[in-house]
C-alpha atoms as a PDB file:
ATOM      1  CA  UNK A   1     125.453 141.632-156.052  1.00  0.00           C
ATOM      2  CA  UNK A   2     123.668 138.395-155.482  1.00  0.00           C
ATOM      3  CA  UNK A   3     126.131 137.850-152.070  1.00  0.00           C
ATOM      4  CA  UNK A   4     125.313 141.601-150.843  1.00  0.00           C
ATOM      5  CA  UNK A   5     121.809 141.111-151.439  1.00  0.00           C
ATOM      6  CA  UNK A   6     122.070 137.521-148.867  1.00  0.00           C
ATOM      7  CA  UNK A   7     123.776 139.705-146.431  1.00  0.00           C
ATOM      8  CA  UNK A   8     121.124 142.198-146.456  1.00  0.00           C
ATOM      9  CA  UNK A   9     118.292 139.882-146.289  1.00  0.00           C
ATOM     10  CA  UNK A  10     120.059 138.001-143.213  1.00  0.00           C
ATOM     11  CA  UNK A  11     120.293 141.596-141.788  1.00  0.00           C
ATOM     12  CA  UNK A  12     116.783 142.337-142.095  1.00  0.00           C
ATOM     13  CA  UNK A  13     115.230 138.824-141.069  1.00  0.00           C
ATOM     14  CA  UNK A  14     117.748 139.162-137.887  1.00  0.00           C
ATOM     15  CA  UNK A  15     115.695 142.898-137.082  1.00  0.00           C
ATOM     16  CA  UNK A  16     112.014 141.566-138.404  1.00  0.00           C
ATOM     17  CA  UNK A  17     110.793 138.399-137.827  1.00  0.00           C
ATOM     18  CA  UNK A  18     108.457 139.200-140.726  1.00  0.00           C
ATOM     19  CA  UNK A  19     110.823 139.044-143.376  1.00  0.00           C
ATOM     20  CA  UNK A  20     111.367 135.572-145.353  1.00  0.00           C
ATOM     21  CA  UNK A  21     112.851 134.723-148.959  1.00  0.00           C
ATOM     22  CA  UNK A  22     110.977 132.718-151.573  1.00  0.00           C
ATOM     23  CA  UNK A  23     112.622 131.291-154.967  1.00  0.00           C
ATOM     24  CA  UNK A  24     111.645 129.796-157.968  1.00  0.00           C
ATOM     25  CA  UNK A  25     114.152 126.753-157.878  1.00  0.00           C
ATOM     26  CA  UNK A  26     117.176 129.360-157.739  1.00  0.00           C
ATOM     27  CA  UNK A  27     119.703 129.803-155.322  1.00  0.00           C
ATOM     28  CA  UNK A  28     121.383 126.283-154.521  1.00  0.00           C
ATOM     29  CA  UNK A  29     124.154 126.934-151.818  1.00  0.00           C
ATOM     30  CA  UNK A  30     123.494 130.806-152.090  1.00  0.00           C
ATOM     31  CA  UNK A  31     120.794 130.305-149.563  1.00  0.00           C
ATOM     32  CA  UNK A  32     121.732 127.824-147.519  1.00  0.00           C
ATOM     33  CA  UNK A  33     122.707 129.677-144.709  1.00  0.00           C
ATOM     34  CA  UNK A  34     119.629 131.905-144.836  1.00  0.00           C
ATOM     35  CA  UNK A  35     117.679 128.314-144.831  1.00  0.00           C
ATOM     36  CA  UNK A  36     119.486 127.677-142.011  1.00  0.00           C
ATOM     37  CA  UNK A  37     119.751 130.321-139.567  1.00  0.00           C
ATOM     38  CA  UNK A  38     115.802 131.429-140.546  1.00  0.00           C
ATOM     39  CA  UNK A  39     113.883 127.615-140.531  1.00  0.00           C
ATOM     40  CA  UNK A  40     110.426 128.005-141.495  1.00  0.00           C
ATOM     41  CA  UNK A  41     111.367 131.205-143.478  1.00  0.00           C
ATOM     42  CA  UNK A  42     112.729 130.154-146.942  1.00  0.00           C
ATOM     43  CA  UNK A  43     110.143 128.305-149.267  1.00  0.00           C
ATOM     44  CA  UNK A  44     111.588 126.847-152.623  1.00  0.00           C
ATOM     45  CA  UNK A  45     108.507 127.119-154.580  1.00  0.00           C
ATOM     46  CA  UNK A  46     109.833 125.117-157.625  1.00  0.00           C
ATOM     47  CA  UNK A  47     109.597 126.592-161.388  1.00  0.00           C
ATOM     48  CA  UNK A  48     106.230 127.919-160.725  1.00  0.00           C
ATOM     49  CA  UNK A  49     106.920 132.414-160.626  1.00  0.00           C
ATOM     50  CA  UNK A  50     103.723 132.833-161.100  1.00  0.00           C
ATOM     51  CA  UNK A  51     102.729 130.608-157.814  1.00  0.00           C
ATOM     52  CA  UNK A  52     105.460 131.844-156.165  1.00  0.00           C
ATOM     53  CA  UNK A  53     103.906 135.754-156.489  1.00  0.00           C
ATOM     54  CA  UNK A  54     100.242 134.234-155.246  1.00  0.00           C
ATOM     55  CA  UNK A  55     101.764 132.772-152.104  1.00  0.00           C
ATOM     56  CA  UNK A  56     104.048 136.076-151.593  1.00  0.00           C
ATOM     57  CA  UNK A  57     101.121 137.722-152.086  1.00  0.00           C
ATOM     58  CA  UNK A  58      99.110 135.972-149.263  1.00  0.00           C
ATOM     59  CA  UNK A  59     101.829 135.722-146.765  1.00  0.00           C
ATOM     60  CA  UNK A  60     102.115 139.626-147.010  1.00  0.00           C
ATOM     61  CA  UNK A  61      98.365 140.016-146.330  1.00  0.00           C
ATOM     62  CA  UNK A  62      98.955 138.018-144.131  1.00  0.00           C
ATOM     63  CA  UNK A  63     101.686 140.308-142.329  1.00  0.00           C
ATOM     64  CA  UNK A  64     105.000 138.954-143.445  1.00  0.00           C
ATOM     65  CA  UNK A  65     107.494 140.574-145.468  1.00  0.00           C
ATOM     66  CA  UNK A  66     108.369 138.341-148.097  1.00  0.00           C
ATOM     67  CA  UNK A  67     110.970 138.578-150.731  1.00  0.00           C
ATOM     68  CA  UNK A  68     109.980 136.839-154.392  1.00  0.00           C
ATOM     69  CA  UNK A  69     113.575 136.319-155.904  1.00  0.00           C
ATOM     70  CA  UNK A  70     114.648 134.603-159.585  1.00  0.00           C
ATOM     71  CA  UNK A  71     115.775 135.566-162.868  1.00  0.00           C
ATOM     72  CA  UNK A  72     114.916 139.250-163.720  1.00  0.00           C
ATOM     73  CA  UNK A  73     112.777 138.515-167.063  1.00  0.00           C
ATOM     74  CA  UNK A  74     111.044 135.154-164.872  1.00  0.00           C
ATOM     75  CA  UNK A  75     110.345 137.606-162.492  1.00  0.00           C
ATOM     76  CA  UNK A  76     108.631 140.050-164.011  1.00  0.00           C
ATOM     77  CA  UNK A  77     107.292 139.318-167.552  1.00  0.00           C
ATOM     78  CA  UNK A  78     106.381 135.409-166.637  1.00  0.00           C
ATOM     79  CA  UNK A  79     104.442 136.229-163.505  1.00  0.00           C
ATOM     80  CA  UNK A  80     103.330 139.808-164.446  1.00  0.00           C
ATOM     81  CA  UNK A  81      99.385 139.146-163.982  1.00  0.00           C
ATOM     82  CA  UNK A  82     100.014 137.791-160.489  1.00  0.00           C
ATOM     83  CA  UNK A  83     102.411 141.061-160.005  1.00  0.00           C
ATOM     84  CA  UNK A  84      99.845 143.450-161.029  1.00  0.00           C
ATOM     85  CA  UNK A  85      96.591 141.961-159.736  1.00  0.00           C
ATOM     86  CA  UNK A  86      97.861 139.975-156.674  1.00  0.00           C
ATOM     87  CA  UNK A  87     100.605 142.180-155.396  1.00  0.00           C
ATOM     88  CA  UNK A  88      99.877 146.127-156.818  1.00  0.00           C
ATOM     89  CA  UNK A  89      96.302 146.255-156.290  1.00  0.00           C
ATOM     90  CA  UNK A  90      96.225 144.732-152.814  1.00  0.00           C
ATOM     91  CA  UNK A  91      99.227 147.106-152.140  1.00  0.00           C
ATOM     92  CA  UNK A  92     100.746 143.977-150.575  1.00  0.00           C
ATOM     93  CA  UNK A  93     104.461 144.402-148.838  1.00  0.00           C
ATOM     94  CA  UNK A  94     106.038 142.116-151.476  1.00  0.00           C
ATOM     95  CA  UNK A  95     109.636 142.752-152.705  1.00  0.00           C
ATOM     96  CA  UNK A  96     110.254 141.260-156.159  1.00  0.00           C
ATOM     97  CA  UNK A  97     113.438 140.333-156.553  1.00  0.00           C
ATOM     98  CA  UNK A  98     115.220 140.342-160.457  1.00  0.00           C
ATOM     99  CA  UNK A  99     118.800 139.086-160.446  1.00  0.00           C
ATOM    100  CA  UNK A 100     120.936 139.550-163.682  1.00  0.00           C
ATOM    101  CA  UNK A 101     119.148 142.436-164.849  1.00  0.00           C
ATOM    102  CA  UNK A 102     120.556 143.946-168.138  1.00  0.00           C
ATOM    103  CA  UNK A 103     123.031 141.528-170.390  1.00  0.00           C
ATOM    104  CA  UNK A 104     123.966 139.944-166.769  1.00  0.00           C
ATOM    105  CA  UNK A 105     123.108 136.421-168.205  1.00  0.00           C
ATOM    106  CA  UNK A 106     124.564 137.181-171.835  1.00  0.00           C
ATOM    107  CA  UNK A 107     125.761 133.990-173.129  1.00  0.00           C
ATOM    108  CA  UNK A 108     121.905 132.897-172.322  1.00  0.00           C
ATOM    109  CA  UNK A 109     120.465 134.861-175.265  1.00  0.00           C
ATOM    110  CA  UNK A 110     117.683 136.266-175.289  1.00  0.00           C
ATOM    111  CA  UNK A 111     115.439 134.697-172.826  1.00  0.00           C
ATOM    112  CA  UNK A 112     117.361 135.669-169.922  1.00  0.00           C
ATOM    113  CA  UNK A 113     118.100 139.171-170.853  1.00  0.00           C
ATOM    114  CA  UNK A 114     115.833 141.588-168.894  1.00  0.00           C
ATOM    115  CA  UNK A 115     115.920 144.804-171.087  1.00  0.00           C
ATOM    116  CA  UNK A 116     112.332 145.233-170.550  1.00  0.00           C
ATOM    117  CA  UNK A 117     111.467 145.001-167.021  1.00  0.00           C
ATOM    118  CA  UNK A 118     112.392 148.477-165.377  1.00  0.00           C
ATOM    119  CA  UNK A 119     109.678 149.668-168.109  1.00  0.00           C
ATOM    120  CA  UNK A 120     107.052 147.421-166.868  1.00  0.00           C
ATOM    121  CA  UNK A 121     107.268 147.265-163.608  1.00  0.00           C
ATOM    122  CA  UNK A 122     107.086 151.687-163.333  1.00  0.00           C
ATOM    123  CA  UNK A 123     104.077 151.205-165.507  1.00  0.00           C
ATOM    124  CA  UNK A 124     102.177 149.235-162.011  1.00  0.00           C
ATOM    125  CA  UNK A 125     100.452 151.569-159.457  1.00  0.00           C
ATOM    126  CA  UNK A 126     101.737 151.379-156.230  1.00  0.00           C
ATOM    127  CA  UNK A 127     104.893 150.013-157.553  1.00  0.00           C
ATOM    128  CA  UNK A 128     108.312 151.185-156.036  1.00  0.00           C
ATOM    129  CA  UNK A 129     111.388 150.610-158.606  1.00  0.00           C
ATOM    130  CA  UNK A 130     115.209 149.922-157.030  1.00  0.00           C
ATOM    131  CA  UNK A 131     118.247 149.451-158.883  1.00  0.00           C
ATOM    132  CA  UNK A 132     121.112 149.573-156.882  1.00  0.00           C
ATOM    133  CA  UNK A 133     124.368 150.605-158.583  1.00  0.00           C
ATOM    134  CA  UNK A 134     126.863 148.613-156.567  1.00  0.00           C
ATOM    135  CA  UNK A 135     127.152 145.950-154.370  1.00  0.00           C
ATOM    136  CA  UNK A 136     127.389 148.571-150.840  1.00  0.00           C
ATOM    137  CA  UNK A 137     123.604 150.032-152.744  1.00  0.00           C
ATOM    138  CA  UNK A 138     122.336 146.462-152.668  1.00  0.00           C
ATOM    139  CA  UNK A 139     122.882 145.528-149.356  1.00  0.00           C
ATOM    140  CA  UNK A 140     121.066 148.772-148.124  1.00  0.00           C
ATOM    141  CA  UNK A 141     118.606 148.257-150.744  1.00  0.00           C
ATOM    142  CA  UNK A 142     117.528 145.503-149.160  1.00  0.00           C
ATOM    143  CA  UNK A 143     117.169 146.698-145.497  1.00  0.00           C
ATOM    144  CA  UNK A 144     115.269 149.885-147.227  1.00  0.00           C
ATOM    145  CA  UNK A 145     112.703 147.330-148.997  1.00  0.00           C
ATOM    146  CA  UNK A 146     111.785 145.243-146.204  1.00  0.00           C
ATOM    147  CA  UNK A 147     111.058 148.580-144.056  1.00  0.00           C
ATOM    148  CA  UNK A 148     109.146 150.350-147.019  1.00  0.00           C
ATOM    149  CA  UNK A 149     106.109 148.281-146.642  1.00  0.00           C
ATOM    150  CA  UNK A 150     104.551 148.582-150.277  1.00  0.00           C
ATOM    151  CA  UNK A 151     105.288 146.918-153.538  1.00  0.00           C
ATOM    152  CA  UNK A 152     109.110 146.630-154.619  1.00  0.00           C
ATOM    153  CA  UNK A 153     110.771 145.834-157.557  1.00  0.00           C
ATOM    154  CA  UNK A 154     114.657 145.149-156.551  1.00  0.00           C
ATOM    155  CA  UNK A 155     116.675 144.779-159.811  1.00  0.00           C
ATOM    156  CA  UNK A 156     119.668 143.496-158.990  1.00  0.00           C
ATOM    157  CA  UNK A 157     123.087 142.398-160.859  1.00  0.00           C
ATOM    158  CA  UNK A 158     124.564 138.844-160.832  1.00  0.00           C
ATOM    159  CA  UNK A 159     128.022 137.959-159.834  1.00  0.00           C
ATOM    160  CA  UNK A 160     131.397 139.675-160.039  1.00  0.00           C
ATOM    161  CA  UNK A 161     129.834 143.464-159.951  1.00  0.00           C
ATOM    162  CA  UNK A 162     132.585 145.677-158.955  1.00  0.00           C
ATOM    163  CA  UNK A 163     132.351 147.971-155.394  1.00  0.00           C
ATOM    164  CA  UNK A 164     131.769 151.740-156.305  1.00  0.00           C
ATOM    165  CA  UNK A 165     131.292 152.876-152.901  1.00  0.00           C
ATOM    166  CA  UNK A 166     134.300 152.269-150.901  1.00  0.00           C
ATOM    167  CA  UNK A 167     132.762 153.634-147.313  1.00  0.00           C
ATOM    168  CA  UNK A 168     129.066 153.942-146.498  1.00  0.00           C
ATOM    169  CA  UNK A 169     126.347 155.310-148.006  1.00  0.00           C
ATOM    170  CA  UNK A 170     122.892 156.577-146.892  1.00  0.00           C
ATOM    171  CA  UNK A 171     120.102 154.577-149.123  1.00  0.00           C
ATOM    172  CA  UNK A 172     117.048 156.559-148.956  1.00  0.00           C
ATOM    173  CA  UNK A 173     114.450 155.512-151.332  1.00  0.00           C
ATOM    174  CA  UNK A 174     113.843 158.191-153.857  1.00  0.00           C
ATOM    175  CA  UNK A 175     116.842 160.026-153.237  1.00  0.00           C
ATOM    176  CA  UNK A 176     119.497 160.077-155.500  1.00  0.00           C
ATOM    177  CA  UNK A 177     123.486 159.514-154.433  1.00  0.00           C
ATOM    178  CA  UNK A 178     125.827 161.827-155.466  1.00  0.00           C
ATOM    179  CA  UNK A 179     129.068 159.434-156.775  1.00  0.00           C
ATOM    180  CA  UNK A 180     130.530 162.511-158.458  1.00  0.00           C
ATOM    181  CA  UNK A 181     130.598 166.073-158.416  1.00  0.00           C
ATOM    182  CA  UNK A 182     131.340 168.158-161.627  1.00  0.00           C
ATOM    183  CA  UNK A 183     129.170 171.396-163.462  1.00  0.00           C
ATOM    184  CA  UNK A 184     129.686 170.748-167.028  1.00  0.00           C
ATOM    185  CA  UNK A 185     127.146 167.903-167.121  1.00  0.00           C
ATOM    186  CA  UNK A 186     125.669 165.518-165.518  1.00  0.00           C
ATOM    187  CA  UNK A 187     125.338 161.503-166.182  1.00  0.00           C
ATOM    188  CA  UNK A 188     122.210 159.765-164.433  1.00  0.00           C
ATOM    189  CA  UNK A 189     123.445 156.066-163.535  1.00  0.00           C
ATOM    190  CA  UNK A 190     121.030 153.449-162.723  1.00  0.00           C
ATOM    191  CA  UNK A 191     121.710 149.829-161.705  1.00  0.00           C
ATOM    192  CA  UNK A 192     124.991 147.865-161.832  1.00  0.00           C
ATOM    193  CA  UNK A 193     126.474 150.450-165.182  1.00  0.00           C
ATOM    194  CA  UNK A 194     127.190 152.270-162.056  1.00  0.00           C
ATOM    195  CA  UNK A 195     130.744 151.422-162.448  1.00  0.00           C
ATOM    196  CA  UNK A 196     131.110 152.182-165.759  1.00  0.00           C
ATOM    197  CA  UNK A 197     129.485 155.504-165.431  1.00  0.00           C
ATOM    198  CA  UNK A 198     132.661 156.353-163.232  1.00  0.00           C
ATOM    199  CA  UNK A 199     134.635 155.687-165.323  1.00  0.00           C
ATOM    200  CA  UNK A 200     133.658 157.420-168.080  1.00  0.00           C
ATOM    201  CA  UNK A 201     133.150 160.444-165.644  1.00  0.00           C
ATOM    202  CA  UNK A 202     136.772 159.922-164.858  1.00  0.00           C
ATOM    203  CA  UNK A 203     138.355 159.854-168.360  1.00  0.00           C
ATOM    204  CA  UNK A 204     136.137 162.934-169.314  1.00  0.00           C
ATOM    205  CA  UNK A 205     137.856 165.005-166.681  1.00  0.00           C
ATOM    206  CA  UNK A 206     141.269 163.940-167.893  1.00  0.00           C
ATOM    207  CA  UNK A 207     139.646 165.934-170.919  1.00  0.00           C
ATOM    208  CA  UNK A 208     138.895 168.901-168.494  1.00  0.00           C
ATOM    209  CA  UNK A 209     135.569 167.838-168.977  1.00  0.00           C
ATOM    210  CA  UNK A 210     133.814 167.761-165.094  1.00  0.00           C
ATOM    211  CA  UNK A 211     131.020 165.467-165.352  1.00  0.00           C
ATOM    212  CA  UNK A 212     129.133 164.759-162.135  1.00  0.00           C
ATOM    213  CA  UNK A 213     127.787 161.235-161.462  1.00  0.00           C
ATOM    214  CA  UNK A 214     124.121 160.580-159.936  1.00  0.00           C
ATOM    215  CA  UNK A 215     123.572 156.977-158.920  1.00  0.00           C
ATOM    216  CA  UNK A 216     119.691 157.223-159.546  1.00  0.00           C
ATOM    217  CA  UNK A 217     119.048 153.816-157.730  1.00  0.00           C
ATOM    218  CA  UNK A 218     114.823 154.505-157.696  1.00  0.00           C
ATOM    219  CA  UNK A 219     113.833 155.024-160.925  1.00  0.00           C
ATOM    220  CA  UNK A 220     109.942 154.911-159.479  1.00  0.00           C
ATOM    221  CA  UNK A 221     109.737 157.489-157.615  1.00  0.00           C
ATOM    222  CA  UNK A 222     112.401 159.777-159.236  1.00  0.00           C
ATOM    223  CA  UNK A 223     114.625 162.045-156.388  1.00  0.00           C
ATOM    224  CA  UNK A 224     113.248 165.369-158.743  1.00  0.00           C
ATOM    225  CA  UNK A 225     115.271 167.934-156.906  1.00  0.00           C
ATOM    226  CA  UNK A 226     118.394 165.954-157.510  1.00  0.00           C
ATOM    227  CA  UNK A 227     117.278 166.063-161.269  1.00  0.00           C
ATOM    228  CA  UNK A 228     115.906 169.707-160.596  1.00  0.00           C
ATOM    229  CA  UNK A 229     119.407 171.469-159.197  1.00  0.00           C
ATOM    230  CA  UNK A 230     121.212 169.042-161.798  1.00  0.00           C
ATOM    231  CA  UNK A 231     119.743 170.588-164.995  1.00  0.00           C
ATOM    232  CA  UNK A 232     119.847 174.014-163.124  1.00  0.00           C
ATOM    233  CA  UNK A 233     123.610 173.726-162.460  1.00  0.00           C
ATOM    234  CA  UNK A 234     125.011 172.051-165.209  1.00  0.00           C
ATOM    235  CA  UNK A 235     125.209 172.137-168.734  1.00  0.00           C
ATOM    236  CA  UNK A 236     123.167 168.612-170.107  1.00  0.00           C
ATOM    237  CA  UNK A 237     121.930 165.711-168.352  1.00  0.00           C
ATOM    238  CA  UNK A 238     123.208 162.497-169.360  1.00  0.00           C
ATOM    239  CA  UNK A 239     121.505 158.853-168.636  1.00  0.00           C
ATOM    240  CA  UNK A 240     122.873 155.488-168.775  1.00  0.00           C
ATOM    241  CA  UNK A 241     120.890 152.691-168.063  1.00  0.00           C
ATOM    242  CA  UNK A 242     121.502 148.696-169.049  1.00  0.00           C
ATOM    243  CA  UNK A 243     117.881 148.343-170.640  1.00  0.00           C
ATOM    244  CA  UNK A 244     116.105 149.641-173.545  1.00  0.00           C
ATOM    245  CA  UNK A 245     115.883 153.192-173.834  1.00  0.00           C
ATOM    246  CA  UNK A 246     112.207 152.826-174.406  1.00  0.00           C
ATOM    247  CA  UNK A 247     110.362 152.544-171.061  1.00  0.00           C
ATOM    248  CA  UNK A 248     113.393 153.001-169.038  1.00  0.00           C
ATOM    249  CA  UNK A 249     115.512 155.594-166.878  1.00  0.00           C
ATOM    250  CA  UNK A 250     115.638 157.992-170.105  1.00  0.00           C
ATOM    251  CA  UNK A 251     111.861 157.789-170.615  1.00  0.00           C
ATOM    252  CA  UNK A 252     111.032 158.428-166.849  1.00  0.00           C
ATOM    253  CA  UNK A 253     113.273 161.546-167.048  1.00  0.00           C
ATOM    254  CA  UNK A 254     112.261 162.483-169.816  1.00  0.00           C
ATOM    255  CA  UNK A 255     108.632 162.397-169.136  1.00  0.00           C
ATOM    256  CA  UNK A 256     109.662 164.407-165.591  1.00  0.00           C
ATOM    257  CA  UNK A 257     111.221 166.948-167.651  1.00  0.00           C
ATOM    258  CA  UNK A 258     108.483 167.400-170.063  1.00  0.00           C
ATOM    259  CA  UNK A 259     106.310 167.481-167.776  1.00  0.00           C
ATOM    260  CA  UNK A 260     107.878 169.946-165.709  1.00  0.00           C
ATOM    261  CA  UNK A 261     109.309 172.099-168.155  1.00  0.00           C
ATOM    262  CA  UNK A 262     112.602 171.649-167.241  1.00  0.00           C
ATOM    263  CA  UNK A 263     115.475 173.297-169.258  1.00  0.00           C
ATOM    264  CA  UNK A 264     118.535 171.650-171.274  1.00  0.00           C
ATOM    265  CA  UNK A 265     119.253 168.785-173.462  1.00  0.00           C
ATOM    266  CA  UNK A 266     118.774 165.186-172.551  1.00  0.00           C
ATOM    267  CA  UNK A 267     120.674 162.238-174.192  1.00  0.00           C
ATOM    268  CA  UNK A 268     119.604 158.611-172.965  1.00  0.00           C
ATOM    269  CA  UNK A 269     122.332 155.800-173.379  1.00  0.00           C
ATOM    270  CA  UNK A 270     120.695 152.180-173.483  1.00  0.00           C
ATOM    271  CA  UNK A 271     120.005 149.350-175.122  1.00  0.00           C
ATOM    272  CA  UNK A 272     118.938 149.415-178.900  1.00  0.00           C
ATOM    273  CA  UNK A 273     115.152 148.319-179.452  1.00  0.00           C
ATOM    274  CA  UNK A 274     115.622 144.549-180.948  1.00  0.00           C
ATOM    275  CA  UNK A 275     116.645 141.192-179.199  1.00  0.00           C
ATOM    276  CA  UNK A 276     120.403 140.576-179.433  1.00  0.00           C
ATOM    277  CA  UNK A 277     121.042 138.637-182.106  1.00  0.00           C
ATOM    278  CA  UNK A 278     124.392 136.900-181.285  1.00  0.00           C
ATOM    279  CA  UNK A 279     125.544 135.353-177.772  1.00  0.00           C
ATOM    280  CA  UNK A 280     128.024 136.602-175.444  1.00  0.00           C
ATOM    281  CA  UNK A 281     128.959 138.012-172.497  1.00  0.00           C
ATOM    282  CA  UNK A 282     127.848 140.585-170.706  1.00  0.00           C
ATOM    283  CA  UNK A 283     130.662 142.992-171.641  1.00  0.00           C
ATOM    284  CA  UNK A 284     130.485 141.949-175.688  1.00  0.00           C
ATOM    285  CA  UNK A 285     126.532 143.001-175.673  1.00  0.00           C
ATOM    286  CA  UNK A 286     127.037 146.069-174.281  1.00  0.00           C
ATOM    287  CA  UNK A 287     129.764 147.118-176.471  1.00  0.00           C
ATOM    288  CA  UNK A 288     127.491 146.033-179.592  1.00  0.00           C
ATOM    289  CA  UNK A 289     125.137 148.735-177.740  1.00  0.00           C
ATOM    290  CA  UNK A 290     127.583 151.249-177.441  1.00  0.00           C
ATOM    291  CA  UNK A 291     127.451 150.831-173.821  1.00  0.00           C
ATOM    292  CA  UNK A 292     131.656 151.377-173.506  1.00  0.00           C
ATOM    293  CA  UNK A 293     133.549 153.761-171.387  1.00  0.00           C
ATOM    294  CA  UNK A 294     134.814 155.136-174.934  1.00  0.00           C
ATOM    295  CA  UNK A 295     131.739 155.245-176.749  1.00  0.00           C
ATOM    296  CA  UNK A 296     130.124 156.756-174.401  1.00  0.00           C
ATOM    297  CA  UNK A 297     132.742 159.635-172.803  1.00  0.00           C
ATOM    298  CA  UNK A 298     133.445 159.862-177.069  1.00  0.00           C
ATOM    299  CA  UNK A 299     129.488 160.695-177.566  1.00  0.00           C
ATOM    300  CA  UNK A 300     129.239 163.113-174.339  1.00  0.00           C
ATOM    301  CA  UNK A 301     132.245 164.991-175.355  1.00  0.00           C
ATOM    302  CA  UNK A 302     130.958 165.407-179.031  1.00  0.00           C
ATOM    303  CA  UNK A 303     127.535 166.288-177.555  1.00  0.00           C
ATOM    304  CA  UNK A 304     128.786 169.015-175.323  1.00  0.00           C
ATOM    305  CA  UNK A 305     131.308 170.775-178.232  1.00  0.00           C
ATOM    306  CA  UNK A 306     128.609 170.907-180.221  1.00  0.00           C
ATOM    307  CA  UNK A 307     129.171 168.787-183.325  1.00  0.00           C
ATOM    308  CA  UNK A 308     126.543 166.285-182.671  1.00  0.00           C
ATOM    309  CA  UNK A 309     122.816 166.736-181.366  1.00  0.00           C
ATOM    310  CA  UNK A 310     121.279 164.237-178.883  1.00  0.00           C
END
């Protein structure tokens, strides 16, 4: 995701002159070329996120279009003053940038997991939430931030996320992508689980099971008439999400359909509420969070016979 997201940015500071790229000592050789096709438009900041959000604040009152990139949890919990004051209330056009969101940085521990941030940053006004399911989402993503001209919060993946989308796709902000079609239930995907959530749509229908696929990539604002004709055409809604399910996808969707009084039973798949205790990689924590193709297709299929309640 981290390449797609360079090839979007270069895309978008070839069509705006506006548009620049600031980082908090992250990004050796990722950004070189950026650096050097845009001079005057990439600003290393140093370990300073907190600085980094004050300047990208000032350069979009200013009229730019700048893009505040590092570490998902350094982006958002260690700067989140300087997000909320600086950036929300001024309704300055900064997108904040959080690579690795989820378990992306594993073997890290703790510090570098970001299970918290999609919670935090819907809480701002004025905030707009992204989290692109696949590297074709991300590039778009991008393009759609720098246009959008309020606050973003672009969660992306790291390395090594696998394509979902194998032609193009039409990223609108707040509207949902349809990655599979199916009327038994539905699973709501956000971020790079994406793939996973395929998959598990695919092994349920070897189970005659036909479980459609939304790739919510805005969590803030919500597409609600994709959620709407979802719970109106199918049996359960499903969500998946690599965060906690306190704050989250779940929560917003759950609020929506409270809210709303929206028919049905929803079941939220996520992280467990505690720190992960052990190190490993991205793969190992989800599986400790039952965040598996198995576990998961296993737990829908139970759900929907019956012999388990959400």
């Amino acid at each position: 995701m981290r390449a797609a997201f360079v090839r979007g940015l270069s895309a978008a500071a070839r069509q705006d002159p506006r548009v620049m790229l600031l980082t908090s000592d992250l990004g050796f050789k990722i950004f070189d070329e950026f650096a050097g096709e845009f001079p005057g438009r990439f600003l290393n900041v140093g370990v300073a996120e907190s600085n980094m959000i004050g300047v990208a604040a000032g350069l979009a009152l200013d009229g730019m279009r700048p893009f505040a990139y590092s570490i998902a949890p350094f982006a958002t919990l260690r700067c989140l003053e300087q997000i909320r004051n600086d950036v929300c209330y001024h309704q300055a056009a900064v997108t904040i940038v959080g690579v690795g969101g989820g378990y992306s940085y594993g073997p890290n521990g703790p510090t570098h997991h970001s299970l918290e941030d999609i919670a935090v940053m819907r809480a701002l006004p004025n905030m707009t939430v992204l989290c692109p399911g696949d590297p074709v989402e991300v590039e778009q993503a991008v393009g759609a931030a720098a246009a959008h001209g309020l606050p973003v919060y672009l969660r992306i993946g790291r390395a090594g996320d696998p394509v979902v989308h194998r032609g193009s796709v039409r990223f609108e902000i707040g509207r949902a992508l349809t990655v599979r079609d199916g009327r038994d239930c539905t699973l709501v995907s956000t971020g790079n689980i994406l793939p996973l959530a395929v998959e598990t749509s695919d092994r349920l229908r070897a189970n005659s099971i036909a479980c459609r696929v939304l790739s919510m990539h805005t969590v803030k604002p919500l597409d609600e008439a994709a959620l709407r004709a979802c719970a109106e055409e199918t049996r359960a809604l499903f969500t998946i999400e690599e965060h906690s399910r306190i704050g989250g996808l779940g929560s917003a969707i759950a609020e929506w359909s409270a809210m709303n009084r929206v028919p049905g039973p929803l079941c939220l798949f996520g992280a467990e509420d505690r720190f992960a205790s052990t190190t490993g990689s991205q793969a190992y924590l989800r599986g400790l969070n039952g965040l598996t193709v198995e576990r998961v297709s296993e737990s829908i299929a139970a759900k929907l016979a019956g012999a388990v309640s959400c």
